[in-house]
PDB file of N, CA and C in Angstrom:
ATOM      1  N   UNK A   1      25.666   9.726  14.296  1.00  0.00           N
ATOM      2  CA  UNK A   1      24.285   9.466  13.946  1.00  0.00           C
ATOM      3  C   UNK A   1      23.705   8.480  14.959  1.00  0.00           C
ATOM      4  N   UNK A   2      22.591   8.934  15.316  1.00  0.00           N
ATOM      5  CA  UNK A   2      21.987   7.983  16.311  1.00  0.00           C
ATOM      6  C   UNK A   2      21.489   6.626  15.767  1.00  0.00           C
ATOM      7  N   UNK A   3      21.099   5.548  16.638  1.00  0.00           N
ATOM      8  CA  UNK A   3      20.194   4.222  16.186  1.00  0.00           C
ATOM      9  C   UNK A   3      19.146   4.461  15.085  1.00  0.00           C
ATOM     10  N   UNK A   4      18.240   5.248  16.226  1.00  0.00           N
ATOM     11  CA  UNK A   4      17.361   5.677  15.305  1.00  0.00           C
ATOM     12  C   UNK A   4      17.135   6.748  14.104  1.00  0.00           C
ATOM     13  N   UNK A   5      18.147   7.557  13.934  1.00  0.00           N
ATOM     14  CA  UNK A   5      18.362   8.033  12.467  1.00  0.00           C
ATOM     15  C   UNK A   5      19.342   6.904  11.695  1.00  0.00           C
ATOM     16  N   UNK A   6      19.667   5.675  11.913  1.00  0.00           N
ATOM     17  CA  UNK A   6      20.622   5.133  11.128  1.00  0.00           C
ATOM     18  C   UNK A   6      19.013   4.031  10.631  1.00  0.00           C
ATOM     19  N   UNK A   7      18.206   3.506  11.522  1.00  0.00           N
ATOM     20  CA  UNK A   7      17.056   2.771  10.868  1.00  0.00           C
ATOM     21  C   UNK A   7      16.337   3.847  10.036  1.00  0.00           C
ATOM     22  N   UNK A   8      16.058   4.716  10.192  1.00  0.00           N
ATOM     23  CA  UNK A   8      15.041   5.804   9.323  1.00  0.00           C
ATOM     24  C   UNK A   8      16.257   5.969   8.171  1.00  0.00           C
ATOM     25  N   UNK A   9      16.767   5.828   7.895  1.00  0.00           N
ATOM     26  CA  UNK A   9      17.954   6.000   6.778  1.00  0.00           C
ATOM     27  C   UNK A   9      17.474   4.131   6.050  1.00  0.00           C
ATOM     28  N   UNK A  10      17.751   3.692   7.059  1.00  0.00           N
ATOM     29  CA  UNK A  10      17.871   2.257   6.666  1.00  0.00           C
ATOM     30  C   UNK A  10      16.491   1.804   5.615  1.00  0.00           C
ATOM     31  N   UNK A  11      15.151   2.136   6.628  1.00  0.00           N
ATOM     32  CA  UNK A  11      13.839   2.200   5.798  1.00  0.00           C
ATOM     33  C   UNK A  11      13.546   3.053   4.704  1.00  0.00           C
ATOM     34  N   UNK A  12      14.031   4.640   4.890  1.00  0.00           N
ATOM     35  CA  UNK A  12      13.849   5.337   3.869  1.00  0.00           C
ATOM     36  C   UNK A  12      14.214   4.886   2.254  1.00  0.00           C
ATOM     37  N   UNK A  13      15.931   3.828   2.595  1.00  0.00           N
ATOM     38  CA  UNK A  13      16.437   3.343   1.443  1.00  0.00           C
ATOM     39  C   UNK A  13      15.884   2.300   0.727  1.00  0.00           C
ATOM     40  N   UNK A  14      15.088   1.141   1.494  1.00  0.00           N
ATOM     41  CA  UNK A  14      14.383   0.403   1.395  1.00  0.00           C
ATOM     42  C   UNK A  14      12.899   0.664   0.448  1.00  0.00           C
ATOM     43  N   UNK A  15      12.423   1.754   1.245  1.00  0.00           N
ATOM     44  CA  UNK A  15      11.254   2.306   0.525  1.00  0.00           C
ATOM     45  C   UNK A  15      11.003   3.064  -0.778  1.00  0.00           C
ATOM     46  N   UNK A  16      12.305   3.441  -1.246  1.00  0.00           N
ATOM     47  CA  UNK A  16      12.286   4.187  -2.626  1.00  0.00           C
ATOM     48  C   UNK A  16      11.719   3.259  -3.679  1.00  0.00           C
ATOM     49  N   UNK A  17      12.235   1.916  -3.181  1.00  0.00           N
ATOM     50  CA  UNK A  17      11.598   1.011  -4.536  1.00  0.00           C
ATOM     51  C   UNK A  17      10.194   1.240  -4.656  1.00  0.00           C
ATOM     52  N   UNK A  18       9.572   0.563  -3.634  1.00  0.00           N
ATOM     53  CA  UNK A  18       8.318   0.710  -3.263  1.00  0.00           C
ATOM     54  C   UNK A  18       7.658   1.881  -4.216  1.00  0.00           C
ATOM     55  N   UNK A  19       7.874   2.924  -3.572  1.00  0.00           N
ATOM     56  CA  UNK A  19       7.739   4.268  -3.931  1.00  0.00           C
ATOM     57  C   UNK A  19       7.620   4.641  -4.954  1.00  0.00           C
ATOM     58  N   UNK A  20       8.521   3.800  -6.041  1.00  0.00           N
ATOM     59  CA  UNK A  20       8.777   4.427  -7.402  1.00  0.00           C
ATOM     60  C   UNK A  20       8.002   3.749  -7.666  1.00  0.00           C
ATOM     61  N   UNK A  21       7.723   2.601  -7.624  1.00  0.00           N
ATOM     62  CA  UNK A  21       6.852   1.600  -7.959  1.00  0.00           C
ATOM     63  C   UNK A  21       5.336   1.375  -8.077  1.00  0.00           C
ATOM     64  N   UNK A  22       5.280   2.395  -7.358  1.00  0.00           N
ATOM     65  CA  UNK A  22       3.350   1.956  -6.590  1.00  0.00           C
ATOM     66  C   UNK A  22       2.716   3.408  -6.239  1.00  0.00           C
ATOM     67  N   UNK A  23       4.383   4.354  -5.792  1.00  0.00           N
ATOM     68  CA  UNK A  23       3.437   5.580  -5.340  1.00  0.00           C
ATOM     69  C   UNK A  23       3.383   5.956  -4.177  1.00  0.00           C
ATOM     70  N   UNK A  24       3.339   4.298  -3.286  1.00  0.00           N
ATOM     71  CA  UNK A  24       3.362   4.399  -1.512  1.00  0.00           C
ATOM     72  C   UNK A  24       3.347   3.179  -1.111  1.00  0.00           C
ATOM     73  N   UNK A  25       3.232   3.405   0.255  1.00  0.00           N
ATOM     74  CA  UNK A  25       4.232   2.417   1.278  1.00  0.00           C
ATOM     75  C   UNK A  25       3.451   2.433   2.312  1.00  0.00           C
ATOM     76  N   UNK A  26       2.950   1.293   2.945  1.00  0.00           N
ATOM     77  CA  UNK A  26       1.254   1.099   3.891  1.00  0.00           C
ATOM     78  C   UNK A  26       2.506   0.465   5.141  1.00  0.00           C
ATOM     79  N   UNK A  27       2.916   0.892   6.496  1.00  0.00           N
ATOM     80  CA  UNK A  27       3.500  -0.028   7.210  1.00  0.00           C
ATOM     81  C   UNK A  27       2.686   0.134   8.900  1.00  0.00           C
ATOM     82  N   UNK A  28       2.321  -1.410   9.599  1.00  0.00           N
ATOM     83  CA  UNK A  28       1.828  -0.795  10.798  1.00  0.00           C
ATOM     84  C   UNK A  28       2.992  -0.471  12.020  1.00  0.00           C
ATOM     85  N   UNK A  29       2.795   0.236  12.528  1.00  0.00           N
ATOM     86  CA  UNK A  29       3.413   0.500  13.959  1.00  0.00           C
ATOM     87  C   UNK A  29       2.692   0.214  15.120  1.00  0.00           C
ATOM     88  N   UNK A  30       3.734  -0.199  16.482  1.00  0.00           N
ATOM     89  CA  UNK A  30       2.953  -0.466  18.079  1.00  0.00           C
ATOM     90  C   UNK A  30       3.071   0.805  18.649  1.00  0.00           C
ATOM     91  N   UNK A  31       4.494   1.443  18.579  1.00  0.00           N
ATOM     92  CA  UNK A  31       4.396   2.491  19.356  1.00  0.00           C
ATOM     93  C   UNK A  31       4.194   3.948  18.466  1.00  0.00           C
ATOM     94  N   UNK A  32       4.540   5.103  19.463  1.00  0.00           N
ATOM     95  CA  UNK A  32       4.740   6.405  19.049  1.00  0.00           C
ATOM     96  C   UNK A  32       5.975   6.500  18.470  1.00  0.00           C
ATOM     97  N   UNK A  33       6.808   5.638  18.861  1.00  0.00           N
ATOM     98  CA  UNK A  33       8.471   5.667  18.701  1.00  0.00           C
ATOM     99  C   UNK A  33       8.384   5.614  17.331  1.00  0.00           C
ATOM    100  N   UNK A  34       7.363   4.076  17.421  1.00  0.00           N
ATOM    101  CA  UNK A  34       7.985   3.943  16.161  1.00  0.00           C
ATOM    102  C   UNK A  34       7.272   4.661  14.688  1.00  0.00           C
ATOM    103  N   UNK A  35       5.808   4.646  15.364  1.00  0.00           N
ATOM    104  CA  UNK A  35       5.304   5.823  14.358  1.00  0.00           C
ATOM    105  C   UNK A  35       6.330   6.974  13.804  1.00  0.00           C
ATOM    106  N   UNK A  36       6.758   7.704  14.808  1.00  0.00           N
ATOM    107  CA  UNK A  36       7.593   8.723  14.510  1.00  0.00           C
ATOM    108  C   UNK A  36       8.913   8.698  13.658  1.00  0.00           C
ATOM    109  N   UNK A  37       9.206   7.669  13.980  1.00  0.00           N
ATOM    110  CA  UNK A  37      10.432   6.668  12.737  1.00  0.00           C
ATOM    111  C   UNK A  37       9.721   6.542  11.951  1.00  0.00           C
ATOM    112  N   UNK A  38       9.160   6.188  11.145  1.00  0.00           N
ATOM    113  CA  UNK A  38       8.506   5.589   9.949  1.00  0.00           C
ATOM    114  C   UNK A  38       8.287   6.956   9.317  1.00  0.00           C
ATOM    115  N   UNK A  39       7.657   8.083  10.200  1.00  0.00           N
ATOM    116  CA  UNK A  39       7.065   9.300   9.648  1.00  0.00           C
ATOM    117  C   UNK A  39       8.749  10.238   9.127  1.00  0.00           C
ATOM    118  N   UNK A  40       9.802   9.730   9.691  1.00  0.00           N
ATOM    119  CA  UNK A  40      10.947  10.414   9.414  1.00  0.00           C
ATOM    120  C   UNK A  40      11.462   9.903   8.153  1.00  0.00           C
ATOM    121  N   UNK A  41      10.958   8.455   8.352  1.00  0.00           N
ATOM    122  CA  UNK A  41      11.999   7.387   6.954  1.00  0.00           C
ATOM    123  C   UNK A  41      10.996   8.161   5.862  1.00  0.00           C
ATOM    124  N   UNK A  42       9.842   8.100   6.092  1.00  0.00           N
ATOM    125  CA  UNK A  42       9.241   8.794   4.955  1.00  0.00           C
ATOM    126  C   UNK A  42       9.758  10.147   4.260  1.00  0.00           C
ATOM    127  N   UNK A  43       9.980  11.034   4.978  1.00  0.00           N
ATOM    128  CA  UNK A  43      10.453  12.042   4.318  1.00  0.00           C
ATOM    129  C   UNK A  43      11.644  11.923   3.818  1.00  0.00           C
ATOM    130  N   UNK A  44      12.890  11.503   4.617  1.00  0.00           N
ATOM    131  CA  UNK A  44      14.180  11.063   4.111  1.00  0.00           C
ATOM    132  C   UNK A  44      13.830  10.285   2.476  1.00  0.00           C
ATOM    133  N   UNK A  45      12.860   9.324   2.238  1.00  0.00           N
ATOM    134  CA  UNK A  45      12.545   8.593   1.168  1.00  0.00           C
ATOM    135  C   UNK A  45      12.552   9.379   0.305  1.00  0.00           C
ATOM    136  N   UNK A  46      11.258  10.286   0.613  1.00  0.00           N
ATOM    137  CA  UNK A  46      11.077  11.283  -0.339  1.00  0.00           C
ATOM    138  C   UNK A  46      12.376  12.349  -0.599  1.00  0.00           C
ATOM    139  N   UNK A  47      13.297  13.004   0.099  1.00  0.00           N
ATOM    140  CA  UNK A  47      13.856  13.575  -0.296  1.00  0.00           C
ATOM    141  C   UNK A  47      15.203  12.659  -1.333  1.00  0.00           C
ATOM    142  N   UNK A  48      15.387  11.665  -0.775  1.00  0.00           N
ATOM    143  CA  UNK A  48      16.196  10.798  -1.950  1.00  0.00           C
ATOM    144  C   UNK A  48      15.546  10.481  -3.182  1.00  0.00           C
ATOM    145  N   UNK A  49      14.268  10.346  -3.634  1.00  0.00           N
ATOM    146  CA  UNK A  49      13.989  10.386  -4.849  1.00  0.00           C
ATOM    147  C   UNK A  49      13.643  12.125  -5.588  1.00  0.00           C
ATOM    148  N   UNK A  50      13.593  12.766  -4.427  1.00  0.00           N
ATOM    149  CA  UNK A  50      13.684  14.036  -5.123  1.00  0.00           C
ATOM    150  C   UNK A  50      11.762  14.457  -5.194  1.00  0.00           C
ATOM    151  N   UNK A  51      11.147  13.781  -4.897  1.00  0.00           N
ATOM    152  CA  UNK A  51       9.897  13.224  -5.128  1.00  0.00           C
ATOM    153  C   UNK A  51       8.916  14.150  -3.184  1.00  0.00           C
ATOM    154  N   UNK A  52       7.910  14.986  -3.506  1.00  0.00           N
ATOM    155  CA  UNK A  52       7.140  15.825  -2.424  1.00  0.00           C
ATOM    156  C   UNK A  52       6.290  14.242  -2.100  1.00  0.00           C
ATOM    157  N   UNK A  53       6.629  13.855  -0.304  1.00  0.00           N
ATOM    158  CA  UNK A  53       5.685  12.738   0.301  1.00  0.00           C
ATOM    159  C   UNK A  53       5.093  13.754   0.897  1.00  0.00           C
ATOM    160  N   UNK A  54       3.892  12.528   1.271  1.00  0.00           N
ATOM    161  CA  UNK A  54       2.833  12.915   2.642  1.00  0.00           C
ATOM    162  C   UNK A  54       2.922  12.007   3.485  1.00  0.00           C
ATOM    163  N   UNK A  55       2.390  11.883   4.847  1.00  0.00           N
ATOM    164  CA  UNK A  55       2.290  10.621   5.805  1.00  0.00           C
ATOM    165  C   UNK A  55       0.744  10.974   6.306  1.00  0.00           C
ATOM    166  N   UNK A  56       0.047   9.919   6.323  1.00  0.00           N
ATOM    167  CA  UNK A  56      -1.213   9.985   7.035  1.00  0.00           C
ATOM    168  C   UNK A  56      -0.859   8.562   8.085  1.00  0.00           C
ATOM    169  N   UNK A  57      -1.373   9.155   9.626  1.00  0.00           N
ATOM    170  CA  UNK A  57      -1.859   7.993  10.301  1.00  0.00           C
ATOM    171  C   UNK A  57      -3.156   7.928  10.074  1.00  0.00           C
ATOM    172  N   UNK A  58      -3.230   6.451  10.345  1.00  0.00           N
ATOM    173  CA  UNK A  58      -4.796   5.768   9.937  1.00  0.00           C
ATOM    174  C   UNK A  58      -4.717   4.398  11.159  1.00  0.00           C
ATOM    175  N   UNK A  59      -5.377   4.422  11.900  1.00  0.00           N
ATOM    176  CA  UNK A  59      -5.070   3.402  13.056  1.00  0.00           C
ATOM    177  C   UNK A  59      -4.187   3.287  13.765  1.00  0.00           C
ATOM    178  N   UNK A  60      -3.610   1.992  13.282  1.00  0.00           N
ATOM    179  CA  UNK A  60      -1.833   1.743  13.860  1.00  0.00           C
ATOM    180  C   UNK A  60      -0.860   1.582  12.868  1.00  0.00           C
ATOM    181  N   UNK A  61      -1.208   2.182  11.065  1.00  0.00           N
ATOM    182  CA  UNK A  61      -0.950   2.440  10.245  1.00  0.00           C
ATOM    183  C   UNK A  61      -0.459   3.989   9.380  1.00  0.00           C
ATOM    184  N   UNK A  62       1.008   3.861   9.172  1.00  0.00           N
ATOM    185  CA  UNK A  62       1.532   5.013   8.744  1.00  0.00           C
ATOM    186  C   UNK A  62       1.204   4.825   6.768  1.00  0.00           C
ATOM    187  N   UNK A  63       0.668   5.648   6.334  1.00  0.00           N
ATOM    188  CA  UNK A  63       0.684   5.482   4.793  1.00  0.00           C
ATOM    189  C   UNK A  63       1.300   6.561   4.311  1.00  0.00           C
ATOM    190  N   UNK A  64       2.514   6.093   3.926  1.00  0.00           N
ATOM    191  CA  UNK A  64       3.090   7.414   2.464  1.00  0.00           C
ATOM    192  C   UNK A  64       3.213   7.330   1.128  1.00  0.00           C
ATOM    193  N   UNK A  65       2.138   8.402   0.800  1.00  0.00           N
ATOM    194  CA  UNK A  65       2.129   8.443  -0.420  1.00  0.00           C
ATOM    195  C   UNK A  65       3.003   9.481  -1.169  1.00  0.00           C
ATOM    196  N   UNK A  66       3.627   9.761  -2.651  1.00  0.00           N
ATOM    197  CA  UNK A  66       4.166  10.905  -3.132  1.00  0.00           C
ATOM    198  C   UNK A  66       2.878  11.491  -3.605  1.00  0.00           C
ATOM    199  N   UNK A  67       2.679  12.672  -3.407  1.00  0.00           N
ATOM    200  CA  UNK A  67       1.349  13.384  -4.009  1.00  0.00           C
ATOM    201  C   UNK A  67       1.709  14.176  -5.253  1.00  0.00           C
ATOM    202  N   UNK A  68       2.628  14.433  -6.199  1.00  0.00           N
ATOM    203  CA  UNK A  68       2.329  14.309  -7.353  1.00  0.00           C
ATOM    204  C   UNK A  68       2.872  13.081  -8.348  1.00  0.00           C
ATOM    205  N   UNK A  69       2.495  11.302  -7.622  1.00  0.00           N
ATOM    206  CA  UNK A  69       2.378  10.248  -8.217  1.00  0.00           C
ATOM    207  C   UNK A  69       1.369  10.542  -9.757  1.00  0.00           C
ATOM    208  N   UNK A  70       1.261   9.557 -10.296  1.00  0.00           N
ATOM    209  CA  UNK A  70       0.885   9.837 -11.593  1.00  0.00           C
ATOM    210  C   UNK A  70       0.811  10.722 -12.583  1.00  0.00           C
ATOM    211  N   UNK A  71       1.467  11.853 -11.969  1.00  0.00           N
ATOM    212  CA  UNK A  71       1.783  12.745 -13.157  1.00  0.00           C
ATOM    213  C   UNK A  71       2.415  12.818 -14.264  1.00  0.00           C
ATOM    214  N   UNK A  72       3.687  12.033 -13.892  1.00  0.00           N
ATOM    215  CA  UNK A  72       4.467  11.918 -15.067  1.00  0.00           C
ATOM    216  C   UNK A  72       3.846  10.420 -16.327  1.00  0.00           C
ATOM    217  N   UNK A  73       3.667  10.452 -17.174  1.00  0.00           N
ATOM    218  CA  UNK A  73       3.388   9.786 -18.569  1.00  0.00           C
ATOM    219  C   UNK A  73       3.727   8.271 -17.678  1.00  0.00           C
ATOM    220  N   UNK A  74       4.270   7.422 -17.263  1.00  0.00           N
ATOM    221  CA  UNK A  74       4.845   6.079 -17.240  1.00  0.00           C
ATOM    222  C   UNK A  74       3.916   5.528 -15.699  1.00  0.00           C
ATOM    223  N   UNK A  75       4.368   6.468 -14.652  1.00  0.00           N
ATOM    224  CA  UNK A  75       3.490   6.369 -13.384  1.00  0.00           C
ATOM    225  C   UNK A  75       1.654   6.247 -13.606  1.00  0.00           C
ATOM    226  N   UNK A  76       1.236   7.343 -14.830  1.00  0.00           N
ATOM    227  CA  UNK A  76      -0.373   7.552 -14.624  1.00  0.00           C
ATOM    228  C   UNK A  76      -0.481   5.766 -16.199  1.00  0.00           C
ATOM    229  N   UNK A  77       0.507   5.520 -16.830  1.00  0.00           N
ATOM    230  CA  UNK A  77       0.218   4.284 -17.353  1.00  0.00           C
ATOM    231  C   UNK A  77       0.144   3.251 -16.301  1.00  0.00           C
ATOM    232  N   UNK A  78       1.002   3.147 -15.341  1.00  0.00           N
ATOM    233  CA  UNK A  78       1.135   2.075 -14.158  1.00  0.00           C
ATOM    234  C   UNK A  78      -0.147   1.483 -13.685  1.00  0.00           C
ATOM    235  N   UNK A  79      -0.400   2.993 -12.910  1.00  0.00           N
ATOM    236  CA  UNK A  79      -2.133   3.047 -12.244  1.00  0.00           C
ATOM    237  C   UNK A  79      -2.562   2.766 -13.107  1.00  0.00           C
ATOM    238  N   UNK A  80      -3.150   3.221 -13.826  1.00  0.00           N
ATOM    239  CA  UNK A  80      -4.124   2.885 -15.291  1.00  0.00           C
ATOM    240  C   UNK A  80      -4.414   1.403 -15.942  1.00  0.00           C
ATOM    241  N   UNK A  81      -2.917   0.710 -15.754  1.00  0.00           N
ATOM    242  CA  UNK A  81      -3.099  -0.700 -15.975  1.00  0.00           C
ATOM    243  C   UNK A  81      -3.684  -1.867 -14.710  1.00  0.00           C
ATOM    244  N   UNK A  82      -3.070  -0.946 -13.907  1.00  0.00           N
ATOM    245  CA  UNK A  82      -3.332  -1.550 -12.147  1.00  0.00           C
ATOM    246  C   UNK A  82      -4.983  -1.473 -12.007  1.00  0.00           C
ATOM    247  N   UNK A  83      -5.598  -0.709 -12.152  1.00  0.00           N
ATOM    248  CA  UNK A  83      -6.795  -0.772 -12.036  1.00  0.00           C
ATOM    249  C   UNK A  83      -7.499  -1.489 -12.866  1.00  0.00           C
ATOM    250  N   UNK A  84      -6.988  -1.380 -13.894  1.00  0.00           N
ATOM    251  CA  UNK A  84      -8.071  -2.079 -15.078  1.00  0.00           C
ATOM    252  C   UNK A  84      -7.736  -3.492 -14.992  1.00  0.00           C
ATOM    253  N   UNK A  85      -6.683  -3.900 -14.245  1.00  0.00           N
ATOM    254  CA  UNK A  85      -6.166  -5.398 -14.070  1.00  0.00           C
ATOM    255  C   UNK A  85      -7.507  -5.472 -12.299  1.00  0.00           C
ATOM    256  N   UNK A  86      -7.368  -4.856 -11.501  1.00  0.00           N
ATOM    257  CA  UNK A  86      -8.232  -5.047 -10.382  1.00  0.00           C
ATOM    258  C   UNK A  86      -9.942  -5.016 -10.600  1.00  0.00           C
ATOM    259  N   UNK A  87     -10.032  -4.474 -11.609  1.00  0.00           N
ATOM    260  CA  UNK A  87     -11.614  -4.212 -12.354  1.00  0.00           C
ATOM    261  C   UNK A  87     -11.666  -5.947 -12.865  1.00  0.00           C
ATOM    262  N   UNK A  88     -10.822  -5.903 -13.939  1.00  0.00           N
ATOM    263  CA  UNK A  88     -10.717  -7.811 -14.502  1.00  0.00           C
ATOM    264  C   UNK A  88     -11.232  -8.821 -13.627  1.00  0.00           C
ATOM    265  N   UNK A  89      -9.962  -8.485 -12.551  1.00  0.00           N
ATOM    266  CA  UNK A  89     -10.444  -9.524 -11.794  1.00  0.00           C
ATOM    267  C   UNK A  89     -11.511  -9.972 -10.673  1.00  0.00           C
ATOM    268  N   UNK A  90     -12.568  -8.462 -10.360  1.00  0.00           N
ATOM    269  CA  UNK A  90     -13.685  -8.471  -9.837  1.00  0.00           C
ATOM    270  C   UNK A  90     -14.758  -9.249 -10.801  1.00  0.00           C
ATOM    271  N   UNK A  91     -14.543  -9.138 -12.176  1.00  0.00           N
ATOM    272  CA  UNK A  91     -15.282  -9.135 -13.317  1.00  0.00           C
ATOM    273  C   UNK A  91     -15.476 -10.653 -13.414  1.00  0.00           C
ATOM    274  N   UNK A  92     -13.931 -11.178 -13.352  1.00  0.00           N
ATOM    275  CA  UNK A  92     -13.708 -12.642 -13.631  1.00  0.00           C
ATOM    276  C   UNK A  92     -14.756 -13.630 -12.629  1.00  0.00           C
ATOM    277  N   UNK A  93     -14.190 -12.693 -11.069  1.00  0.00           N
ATOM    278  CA  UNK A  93     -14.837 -13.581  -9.880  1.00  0.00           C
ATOM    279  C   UNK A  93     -16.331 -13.750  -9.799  1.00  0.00           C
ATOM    280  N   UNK A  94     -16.697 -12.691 -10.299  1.00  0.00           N
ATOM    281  CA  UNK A  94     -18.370 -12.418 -10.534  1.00  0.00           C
ATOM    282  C   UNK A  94     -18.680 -13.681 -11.605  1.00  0.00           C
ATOM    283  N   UNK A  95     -18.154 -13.951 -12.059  1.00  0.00           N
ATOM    284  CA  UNK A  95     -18.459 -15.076 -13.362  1.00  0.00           C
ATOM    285  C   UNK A  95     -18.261 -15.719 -13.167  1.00  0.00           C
ATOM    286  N   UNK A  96     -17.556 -16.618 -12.178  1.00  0.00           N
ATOM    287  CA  UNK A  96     -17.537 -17.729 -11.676  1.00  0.00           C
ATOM    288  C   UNK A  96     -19.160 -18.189 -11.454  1.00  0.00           C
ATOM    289  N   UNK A  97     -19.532 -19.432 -11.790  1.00  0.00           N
ATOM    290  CA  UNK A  97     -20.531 -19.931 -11.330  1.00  0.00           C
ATOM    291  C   UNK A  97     -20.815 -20.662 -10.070  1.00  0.00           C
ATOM    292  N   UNK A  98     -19.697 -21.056  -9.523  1.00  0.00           N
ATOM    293  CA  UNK A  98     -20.096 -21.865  -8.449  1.00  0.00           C
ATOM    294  C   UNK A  98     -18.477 -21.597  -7.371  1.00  0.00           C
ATOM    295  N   UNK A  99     -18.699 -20.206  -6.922  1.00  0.00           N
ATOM    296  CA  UNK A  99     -18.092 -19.444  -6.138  1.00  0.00           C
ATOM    297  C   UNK A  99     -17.693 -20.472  -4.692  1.00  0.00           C
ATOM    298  N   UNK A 100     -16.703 -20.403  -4.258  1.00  0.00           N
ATOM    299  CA  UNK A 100     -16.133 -21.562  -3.163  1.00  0.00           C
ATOM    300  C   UNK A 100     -16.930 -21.121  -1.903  1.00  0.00           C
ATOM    301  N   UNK A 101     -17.351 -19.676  -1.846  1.00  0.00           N
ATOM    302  CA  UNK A 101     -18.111 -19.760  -0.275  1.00  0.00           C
ATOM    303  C   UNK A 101     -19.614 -20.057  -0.902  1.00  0.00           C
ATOM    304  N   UNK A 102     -20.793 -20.384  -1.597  1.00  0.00           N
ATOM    305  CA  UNK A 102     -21.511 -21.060  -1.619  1.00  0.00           C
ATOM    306  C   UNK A 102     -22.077 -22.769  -2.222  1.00  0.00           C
ATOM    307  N   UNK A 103     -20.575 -23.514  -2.339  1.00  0.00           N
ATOM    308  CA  UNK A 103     -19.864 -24.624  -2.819  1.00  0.00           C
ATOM    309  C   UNK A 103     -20.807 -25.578  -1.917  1.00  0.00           C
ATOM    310  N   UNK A 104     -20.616 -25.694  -0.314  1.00  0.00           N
ATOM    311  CA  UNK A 104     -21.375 -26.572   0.463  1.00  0.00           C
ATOM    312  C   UNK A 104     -22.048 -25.058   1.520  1.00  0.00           C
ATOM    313  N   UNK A 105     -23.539 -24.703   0.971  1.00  0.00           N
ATOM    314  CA  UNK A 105     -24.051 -24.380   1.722  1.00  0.00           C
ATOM    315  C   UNK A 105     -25.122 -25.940   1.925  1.00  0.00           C
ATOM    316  N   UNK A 106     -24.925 -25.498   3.685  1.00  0.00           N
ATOM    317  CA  UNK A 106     -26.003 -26.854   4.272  1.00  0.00           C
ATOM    318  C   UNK A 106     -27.359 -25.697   4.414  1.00  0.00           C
ATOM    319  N   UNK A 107     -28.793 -26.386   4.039  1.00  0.00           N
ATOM    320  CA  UNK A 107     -29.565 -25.817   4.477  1.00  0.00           C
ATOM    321  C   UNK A 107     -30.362 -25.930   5.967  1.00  0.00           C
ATOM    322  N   UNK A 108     -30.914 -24.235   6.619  1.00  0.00           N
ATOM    323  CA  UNK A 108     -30.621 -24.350   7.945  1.00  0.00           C
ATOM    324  C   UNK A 108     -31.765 -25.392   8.543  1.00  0.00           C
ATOM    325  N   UNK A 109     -32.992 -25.578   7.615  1.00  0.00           N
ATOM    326  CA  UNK A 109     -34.152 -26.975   7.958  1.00  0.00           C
ATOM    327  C   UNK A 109     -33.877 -27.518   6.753  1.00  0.00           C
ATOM    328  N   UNK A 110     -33.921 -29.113   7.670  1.00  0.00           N
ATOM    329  CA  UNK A 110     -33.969 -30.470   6.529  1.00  0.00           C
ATOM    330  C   UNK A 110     -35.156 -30.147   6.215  1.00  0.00           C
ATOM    331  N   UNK A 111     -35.340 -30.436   4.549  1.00  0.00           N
ATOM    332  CA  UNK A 111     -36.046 -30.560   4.037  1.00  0.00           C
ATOM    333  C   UNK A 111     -37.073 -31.487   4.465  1.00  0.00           C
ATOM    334  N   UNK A 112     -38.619 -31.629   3.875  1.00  0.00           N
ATOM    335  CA  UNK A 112     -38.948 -32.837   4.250  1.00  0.00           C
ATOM    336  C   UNK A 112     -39.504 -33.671   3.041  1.00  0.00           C
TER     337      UNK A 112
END
């Protein structure tokens, strides 16, 4: 086994947690090399959980997601709580009254 199928083994094993966990796995890359590793660990991932990935590049960013995530009963509770916890806390920040970036606004003329 080469270097680089022993790291794409190495990440793929790494990433199942992730995976089971969330759904997907956001990592950036410099090169093509390594894009192309990441795009391999991905599938290896997926075939160890048994679980159909995708890979999208997006910049200098590989994202894999499993695309039938939330289907099963426990995964679409996960999301479901995840969001409504990220909704909360937009909700919360909005209610703050005295928000830290307008705490010391200086005005741009002294008054007179």
């Amino acid at each position: 086994m080469s270097s680089d199928q022993d790291r794409a083994t190495e990440l793929a094993q790494q990433w199942t947690t992730d995976l089971r966990r969330t759904g997907g796995v956001r990592v950036h890359f410099d090169t093509d090399a390594d894009r192309d590793l990441y795009q391999a660990a991905a599938q290896q991932a997926g075939r160890l959980l048994g679980r159909p990935v995708e890979t999208t590049v997006i910049g200098n960013q590989v994202h894999v997601l499993i695309t039938d995530w939330a289907q099963h009963p426990l995964e679409a509770r996960l999301e479901d709580a995840r969001t409504r916890n990220a909704i909360d806390a937009a909700f919360d920040a909005a209610d703050d009254p005295s928000p830290p970036h307008t705490a010391s606004v200086t005005p741009l003329r002294p008054e007179r």
